[in-house]
PDB file of N, CA and C in Angstrom:
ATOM      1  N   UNK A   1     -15.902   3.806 -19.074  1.00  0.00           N
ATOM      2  CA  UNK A   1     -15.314   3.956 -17.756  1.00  0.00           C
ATOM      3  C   UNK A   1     -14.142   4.934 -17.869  1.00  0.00           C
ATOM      4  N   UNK A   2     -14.070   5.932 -16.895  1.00  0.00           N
ATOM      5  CA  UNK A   2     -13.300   7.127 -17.077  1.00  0.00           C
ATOM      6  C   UNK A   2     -11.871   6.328 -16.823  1.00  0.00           C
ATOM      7  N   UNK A   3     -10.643   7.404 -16.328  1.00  0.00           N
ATOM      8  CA  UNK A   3      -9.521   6.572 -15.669  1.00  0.00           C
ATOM      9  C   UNK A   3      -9.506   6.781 -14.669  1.00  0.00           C
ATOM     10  N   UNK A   4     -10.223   7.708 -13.517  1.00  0.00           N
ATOM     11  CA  UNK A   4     -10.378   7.604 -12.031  1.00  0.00           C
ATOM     12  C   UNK A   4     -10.707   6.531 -12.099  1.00  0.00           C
ATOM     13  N   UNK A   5     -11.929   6.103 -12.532  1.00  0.00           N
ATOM     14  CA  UNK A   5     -12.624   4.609 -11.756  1.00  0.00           C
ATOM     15  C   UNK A   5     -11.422   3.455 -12.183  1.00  0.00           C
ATOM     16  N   UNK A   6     -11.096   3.220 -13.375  1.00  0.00           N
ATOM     17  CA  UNK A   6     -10.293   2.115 -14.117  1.00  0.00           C
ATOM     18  C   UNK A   6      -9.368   2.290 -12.659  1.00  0.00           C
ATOM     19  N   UNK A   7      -8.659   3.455 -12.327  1.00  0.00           N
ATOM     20  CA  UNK A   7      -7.092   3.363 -11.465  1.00  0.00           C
ATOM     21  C   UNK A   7      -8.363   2.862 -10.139  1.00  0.00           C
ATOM     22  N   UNK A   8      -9.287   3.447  -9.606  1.00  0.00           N
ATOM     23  CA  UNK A   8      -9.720   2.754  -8.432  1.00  0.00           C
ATOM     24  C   UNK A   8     -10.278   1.366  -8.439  1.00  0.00           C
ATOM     25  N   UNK A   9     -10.195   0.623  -9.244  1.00  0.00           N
ATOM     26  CA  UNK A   9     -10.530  -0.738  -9.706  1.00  0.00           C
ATOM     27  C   UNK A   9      -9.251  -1.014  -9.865  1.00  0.00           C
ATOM     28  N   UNK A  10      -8.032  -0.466 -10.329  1.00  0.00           N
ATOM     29  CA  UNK A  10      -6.567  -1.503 -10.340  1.00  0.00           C
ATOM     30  C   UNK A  10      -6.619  -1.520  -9.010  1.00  0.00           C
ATOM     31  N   UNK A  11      -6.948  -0.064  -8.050  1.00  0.00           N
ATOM     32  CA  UNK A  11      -6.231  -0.486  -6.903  1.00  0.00           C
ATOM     33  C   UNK A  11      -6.743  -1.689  -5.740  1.00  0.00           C
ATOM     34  N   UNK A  12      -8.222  -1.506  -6.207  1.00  0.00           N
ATOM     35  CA  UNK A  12      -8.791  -2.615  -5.060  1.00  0.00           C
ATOM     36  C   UNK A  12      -8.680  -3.954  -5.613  1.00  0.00           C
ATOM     37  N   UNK A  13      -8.179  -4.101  -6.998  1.00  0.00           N
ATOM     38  CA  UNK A  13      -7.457  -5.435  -7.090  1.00  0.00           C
ATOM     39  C   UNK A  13      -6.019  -5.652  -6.653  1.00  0.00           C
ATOM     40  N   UNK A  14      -5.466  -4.649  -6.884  1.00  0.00           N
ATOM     41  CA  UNK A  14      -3.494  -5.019  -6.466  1.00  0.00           C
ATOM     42  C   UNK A  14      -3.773  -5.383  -4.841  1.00  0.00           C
ATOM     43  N   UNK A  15      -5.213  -4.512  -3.922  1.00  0.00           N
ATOM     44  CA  UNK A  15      -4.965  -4.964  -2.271  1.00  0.00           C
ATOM     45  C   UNK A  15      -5.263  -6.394  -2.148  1.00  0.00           C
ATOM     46  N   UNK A  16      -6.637  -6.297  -3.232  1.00  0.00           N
ATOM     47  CA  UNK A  16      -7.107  -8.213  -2.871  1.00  0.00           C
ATOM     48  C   UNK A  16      -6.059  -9.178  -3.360  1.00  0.00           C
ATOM     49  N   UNK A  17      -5.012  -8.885  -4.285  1.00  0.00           N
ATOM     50  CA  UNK A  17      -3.715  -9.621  -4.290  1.00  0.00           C
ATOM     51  C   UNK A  17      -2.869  -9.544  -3.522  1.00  0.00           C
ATOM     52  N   UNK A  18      -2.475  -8.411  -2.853  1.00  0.00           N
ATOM     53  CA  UNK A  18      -1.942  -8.530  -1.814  1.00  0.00           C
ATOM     54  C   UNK A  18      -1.842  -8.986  -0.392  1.00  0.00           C
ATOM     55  N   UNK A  19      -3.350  -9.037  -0.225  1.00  0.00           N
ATOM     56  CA  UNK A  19      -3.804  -9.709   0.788  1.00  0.00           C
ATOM     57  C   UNK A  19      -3.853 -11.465   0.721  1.00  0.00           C
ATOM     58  N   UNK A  20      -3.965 -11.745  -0.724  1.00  0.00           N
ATOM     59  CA  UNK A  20      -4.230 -13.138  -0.912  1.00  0.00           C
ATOM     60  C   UNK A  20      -2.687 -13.207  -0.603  1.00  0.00           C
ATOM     61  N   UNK A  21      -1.853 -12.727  -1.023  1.00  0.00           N
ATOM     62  CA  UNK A  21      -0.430 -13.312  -1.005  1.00  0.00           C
ATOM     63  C   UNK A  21       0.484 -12.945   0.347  1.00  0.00           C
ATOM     64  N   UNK A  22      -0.347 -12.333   0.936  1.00  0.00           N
ATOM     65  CA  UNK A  22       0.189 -11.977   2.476  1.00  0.00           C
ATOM     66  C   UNK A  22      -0.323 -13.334   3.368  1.00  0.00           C
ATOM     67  N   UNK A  23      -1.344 -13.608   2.999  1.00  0.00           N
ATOM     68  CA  UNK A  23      -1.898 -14.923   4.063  1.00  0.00           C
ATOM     69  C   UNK A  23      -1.081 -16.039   2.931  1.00  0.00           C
ATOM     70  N   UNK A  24      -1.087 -16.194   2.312  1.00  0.00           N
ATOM     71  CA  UNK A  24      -0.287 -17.326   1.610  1.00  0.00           C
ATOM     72  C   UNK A  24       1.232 -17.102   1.841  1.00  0.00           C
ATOM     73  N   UNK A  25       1.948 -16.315   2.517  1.00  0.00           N
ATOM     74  CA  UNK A  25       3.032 -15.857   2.804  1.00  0.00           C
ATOM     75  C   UNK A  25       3.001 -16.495   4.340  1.00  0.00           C
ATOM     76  N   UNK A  26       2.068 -16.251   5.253  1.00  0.00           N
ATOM     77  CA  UNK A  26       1.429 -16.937   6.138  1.00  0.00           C
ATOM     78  C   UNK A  26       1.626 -18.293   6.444  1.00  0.00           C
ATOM     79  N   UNK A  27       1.087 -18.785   5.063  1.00  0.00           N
ATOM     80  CA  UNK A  27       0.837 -20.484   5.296  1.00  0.00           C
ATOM     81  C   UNK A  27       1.939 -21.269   4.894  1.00  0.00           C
ATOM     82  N   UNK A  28       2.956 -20.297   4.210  1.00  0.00           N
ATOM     83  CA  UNK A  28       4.004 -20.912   3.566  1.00  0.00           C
ATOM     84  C   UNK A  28       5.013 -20.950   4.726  1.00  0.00           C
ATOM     85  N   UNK A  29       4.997 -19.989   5.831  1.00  0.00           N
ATOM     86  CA  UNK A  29       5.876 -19.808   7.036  1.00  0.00           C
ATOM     87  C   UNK A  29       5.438 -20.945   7.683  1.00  0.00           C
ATOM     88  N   UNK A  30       4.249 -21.555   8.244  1.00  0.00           N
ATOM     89  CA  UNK A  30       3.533 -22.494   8.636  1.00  0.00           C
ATOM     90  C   UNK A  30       3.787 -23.736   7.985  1.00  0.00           C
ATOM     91  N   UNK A  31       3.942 -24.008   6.715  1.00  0.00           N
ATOM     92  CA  UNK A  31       4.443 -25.360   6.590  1.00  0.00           C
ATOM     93  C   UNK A  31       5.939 -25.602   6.444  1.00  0.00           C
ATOM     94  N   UNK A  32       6.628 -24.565   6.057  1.00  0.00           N
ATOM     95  CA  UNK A  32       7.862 -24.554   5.835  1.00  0.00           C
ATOM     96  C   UNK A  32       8.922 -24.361   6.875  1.00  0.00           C
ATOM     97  N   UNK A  33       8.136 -23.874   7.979  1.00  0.00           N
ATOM     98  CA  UNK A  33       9.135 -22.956   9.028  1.00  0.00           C
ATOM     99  C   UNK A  33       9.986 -21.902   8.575  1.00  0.00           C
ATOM    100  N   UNK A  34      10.439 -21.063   7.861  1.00  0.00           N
ATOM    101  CA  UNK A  34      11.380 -20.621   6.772  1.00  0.00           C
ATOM    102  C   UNK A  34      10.524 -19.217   7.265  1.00  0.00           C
ATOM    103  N   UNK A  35      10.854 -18.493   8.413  1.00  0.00           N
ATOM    104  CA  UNK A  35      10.193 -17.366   8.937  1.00  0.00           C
ATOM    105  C   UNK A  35      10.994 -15.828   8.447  1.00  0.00           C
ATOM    106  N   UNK A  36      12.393 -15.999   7.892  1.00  0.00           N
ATOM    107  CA  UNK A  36      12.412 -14.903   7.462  1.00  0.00           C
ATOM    108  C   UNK A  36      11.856 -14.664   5.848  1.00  0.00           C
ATOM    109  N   UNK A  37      12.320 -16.097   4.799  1.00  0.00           N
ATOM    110  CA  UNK A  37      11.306 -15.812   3.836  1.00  0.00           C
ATOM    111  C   UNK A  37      10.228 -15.284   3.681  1.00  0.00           C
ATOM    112  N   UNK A  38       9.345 -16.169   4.429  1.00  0.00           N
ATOM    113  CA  UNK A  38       8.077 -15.693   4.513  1.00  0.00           C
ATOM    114  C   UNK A  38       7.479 -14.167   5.195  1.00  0.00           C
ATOM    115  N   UNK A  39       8.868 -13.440   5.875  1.00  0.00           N
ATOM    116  CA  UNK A  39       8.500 -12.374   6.103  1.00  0.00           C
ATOM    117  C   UNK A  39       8.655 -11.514   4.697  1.00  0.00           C
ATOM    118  N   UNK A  40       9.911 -12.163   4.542  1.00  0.00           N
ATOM    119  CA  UNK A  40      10.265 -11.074   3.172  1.00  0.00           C
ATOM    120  C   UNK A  40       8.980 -11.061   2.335  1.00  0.00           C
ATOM    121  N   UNK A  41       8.411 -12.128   2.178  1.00  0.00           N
ATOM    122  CA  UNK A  41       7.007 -12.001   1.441  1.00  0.00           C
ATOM    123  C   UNK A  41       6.359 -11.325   1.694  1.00  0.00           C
ATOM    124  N   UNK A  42       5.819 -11.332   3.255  1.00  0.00           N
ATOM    125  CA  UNK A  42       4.608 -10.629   3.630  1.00  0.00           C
ATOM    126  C   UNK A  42       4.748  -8.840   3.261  1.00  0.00           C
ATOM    127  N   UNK A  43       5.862  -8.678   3.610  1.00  0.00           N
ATOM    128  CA  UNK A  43       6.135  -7.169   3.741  1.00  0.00           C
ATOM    129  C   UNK A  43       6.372  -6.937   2.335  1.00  0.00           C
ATOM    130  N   UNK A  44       6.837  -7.644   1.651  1.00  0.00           N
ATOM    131  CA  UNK A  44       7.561  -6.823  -0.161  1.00  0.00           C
ATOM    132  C   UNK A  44       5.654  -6.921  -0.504  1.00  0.00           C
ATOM    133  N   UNK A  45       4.794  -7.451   0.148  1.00  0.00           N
ATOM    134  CA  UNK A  45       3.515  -7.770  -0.572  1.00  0.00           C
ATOM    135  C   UNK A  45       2.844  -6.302  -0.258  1.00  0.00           C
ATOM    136  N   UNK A  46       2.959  -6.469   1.471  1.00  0.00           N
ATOM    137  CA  UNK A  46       2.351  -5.097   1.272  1.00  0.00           C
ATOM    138  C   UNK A  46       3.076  -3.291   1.165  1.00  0.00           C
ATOM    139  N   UNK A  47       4.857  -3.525   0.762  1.00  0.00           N
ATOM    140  CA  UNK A  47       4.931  -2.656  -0.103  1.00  0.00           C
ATOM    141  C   UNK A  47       4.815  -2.168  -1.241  1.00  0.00           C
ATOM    142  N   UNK A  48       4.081  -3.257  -2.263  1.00  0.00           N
ATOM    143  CA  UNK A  48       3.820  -3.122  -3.640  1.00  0.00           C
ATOM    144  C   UNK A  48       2.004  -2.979  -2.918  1.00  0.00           C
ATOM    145  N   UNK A  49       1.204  -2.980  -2.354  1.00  0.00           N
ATOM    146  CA  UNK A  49       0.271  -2.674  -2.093  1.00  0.00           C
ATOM    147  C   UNK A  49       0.156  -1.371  -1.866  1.00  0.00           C
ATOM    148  N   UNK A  50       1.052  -0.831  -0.856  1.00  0.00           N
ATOM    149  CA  UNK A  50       0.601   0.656  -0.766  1.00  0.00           C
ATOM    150  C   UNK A  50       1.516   1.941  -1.510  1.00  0.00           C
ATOM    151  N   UNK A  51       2.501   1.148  -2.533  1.00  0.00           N
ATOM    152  CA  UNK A  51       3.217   1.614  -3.380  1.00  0.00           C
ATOM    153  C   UNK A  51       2.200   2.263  -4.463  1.00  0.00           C
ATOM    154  N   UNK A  52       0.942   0.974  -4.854  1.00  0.00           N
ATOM    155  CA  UNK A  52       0.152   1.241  -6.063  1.00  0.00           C
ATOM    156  C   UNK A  52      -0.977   2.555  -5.605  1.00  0.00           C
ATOM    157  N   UNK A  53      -1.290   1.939  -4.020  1.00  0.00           N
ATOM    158  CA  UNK A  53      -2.072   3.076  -3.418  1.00  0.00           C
ATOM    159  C   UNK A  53      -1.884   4.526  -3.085  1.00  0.00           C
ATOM    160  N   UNK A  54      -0.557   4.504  -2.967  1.00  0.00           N
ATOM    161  CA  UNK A  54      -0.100   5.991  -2.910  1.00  0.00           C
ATOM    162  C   UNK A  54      -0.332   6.855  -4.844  1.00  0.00           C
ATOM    163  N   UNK A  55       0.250   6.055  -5.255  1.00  0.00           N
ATOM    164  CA  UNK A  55       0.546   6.520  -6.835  1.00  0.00           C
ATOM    165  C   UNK A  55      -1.357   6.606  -7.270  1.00  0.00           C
ATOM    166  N   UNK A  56      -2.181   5.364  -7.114  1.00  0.00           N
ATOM    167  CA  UNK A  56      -3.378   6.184  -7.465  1.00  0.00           C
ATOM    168  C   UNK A  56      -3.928   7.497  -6.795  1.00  0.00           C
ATOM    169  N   UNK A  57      -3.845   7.508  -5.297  1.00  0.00           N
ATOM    170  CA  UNK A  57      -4.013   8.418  -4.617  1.00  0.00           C
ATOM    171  C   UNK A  57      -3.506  10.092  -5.283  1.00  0.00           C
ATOM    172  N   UNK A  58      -2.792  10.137  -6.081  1.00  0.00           N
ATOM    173  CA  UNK A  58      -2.046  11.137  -6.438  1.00  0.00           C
ATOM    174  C   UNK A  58      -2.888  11.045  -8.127  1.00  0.00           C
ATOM    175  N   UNK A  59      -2.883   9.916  -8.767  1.00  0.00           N
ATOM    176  CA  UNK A  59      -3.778  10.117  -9.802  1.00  0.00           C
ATOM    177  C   UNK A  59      -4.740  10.766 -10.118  1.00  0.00           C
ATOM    178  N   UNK A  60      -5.393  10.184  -8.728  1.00  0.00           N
ATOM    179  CA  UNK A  60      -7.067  10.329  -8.927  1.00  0.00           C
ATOM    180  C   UNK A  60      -7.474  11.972  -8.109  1.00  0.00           C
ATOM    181  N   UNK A  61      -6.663  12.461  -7.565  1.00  0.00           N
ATOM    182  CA  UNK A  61      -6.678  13.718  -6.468  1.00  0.00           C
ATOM    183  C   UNK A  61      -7.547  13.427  -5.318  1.00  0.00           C
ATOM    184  N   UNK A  62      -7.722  12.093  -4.940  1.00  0.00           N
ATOM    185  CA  UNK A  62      -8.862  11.744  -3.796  1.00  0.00           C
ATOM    186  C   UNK A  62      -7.826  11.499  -2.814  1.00  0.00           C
ATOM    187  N   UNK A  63      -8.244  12.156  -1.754  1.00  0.00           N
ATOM    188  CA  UNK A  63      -7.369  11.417  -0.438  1.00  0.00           C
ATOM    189  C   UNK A  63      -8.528  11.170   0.731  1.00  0.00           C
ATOM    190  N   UNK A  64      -8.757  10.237   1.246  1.00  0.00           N
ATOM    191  CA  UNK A  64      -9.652   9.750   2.242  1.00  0.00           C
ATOM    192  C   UNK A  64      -9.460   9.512   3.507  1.00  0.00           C
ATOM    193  N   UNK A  65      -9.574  10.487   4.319  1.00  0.00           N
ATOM    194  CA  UNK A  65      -9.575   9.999   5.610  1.00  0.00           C
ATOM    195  C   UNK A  65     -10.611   9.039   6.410  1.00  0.00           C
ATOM    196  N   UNK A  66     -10.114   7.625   7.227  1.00  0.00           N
ATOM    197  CA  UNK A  66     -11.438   6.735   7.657  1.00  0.00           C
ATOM    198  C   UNK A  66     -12.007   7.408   8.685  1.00  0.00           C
ATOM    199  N   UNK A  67     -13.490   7.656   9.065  1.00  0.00           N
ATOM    200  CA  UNK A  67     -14.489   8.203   9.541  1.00  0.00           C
ATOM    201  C   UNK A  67     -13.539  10.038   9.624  1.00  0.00           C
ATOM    202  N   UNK A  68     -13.625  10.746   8.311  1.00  0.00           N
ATOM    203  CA  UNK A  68     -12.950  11.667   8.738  1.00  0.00           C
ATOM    204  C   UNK A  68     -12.946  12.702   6.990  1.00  0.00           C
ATOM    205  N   UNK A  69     -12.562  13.523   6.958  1.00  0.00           N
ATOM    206  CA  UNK A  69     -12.629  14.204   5.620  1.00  0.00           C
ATOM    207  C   UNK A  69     -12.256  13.736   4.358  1.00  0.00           C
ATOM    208  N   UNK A  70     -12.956  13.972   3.322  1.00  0.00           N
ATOM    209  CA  UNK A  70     -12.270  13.589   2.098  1.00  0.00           C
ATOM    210  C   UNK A  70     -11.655  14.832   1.562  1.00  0.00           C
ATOM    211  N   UNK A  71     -10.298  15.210   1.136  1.00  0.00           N
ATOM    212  CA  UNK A  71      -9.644  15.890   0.266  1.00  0.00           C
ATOM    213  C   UNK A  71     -10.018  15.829  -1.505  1.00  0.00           C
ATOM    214  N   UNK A  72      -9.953  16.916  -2.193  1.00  0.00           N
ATOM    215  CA  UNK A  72      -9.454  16.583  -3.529  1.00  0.00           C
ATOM    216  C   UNK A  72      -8.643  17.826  -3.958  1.00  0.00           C
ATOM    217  N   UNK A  73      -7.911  17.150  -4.648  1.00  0.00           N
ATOM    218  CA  UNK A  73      -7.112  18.275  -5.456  1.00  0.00           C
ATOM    219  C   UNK A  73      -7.843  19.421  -6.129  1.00  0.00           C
ATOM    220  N   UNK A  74      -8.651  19.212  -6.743  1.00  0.00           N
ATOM    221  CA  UNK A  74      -9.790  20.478  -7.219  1.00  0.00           C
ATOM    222  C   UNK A  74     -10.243  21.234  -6.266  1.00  0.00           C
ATOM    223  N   UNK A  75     -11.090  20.982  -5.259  1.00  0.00           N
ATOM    224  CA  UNK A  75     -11.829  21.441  -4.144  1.00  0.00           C
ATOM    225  C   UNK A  75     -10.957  21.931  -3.075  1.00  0.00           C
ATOM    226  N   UNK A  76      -9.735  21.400  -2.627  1.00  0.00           N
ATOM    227  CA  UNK A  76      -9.111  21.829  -1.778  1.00  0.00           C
ATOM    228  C   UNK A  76      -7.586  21.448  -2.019  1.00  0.00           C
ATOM    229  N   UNK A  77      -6.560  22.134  -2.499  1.00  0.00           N
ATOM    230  CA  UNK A  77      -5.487  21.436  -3.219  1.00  0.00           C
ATOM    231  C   UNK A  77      -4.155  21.528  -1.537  1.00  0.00           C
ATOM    232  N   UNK A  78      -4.477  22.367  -0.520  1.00  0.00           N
ATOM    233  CA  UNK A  78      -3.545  22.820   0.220  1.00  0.00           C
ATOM    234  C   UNK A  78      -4.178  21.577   1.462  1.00  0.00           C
ATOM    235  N   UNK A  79      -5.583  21.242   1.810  1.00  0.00           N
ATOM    236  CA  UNK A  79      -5.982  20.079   2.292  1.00  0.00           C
ATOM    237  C   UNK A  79      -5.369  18.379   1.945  1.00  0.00           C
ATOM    238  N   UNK A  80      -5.253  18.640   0.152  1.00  0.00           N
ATOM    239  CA  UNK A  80      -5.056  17.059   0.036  1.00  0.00           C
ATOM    240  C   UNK A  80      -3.422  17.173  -0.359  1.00  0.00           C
ATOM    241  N   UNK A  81      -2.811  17.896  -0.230  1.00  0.00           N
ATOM    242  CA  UNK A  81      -1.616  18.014  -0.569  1.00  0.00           C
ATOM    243  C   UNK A  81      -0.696  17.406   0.983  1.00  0.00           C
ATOM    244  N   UNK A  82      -1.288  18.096   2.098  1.00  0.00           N
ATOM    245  CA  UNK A  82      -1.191  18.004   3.470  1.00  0.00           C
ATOM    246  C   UNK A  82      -1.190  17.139   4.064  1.00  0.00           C
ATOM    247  N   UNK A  83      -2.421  16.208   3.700  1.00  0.00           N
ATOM    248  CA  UNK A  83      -2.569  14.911   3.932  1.00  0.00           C
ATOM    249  C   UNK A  83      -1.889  13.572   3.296  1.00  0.00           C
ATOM    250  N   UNK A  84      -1.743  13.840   1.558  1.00  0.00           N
ATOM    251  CA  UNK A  84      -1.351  12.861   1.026  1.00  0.00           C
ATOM    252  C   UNK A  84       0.081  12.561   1.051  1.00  0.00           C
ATOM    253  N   UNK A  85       0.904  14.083   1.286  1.00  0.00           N
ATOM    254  CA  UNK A  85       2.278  13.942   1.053  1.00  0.00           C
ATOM    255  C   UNK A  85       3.060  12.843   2.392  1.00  0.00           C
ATOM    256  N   UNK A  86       2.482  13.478   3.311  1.00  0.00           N
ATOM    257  CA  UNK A  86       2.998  12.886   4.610  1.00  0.00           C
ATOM    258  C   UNK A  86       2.379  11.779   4.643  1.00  0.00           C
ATOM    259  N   UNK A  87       1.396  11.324   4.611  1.00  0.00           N
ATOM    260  CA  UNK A  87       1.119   9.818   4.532  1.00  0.00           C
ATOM    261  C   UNK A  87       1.754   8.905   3.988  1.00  0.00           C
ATOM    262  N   UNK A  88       1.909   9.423   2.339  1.00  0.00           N
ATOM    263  CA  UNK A  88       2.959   8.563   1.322  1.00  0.00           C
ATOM    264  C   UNK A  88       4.530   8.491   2.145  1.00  0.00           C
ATOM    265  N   UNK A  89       5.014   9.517   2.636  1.00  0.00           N
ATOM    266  CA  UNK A  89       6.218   9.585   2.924  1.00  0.00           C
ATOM    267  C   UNK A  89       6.020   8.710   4.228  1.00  0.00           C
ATOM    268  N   UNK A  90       5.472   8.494   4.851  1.00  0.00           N
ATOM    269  CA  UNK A  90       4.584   7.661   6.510  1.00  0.00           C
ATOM    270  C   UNK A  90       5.052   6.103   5.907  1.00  0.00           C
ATOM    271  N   UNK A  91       3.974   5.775   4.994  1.00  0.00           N
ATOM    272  CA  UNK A  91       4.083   4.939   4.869  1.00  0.00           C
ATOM    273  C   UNK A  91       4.924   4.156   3.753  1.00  0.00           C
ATOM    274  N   UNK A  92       5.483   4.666   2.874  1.00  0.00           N
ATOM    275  CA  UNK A  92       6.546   4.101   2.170  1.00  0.00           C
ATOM    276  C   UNK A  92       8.009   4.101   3.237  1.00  0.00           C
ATOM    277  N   UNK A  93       8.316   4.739   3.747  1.00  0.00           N
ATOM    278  CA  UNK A  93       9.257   4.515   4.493  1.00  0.00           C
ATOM    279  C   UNK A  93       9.317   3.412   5.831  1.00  0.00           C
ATOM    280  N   UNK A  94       8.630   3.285   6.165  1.00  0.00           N
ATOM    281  CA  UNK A  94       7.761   1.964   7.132  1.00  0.00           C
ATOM    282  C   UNK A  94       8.285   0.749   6.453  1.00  0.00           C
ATOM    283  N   UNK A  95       7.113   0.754   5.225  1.00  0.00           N
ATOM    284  CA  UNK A  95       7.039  -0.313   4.212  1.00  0.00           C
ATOM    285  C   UNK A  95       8.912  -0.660   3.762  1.00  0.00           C
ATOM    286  N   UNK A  96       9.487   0.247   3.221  1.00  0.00           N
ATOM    287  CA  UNK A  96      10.572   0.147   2.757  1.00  0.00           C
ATOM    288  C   UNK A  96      11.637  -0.298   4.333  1.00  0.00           C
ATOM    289  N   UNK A  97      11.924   0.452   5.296  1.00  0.00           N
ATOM    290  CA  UNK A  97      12.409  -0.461   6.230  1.00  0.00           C
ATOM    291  C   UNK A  97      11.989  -1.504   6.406  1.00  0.00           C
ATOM    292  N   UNK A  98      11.012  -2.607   6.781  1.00  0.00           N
ATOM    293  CA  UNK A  98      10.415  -3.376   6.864  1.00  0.00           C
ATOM    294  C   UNK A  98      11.315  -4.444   5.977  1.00  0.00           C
ATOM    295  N   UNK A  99      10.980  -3.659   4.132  1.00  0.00           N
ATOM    296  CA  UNK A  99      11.778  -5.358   3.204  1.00  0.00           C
ATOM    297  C   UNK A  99      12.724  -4.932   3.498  1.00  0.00           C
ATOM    298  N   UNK A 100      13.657  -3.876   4.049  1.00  0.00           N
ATOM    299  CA  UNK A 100      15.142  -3.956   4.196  1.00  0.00           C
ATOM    300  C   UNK A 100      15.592  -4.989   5.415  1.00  0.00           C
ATOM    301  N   UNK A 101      14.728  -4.563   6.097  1.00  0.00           N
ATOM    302  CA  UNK A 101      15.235  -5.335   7.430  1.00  0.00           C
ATOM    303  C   UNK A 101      14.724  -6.575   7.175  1.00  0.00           C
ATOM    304  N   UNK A 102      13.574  -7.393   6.383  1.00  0.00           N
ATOM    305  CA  UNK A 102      13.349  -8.684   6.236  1.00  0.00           C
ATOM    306  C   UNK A 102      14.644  -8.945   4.926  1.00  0.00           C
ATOM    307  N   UNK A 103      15.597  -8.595   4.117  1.00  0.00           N
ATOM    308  CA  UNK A 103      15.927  -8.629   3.321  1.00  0.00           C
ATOM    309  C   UNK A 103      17.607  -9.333   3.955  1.00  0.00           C
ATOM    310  N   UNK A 104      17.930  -8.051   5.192  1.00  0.00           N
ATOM    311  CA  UNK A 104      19.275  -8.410   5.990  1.00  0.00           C
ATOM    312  C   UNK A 104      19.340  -9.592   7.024  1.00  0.00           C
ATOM    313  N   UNK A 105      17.910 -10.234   6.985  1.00  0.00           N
ATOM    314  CA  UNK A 105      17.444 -11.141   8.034  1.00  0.00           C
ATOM    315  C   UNK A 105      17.962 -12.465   7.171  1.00  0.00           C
ATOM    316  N   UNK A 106      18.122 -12.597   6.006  1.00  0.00           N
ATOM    317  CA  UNK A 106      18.215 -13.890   5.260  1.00  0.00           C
ATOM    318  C   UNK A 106      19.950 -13.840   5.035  1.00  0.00           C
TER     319      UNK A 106
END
């Protein structure tokens, strides 16, 4: 197994952990009442989710748009450069306000 596939196999495990621990972040708000904890969970979960996804994304030179073009760094480097930079910067900054503001909530 090359290391494209190995990094696209970490990543669709770090989401299915993240997802398990976002709904268990969920259920823990639900029995506990404790709603900013459990935010801080949900969100630090899925900033280490799309933290790992950005960084393979840049590994692997694949960038995927849903029903829409695929980029690669080989084939088109000014396409996936375009797409990936601003996305990462999109969504890490989202993600990162998010645990700040669940962080000042406690």
């Amino acid at each position: 197994m090359c290391g494209k596939e190995r990094a696209e196999r970490i990543n669709l495990a770090v989401f299915a952990v993240g997802f398990v621990v976002a709904v268990l972040a969920l259920g823990f708000v639900a029995v506990t009442k404790r709603i900013e904890l459990g935010a801080l969970i949900f969100v630090s979960a899925g900033w280490c989710v799309m933290a790992i996804s950005n960084a393979v994304t840049f590994y692997t030179g694949i960038f995927r748009w849903k029903s829409g073009p695929t980029f690669t760094r080989e084939e088109n480097p000014w396409g996936f450069y375009l797409s990936a930079i601003p996305f990462l910067v999109f969504s890490m900054t989202i993600f990162t306000f998010l645990v700040i503001k669940a962080i000042q909530s406690q």
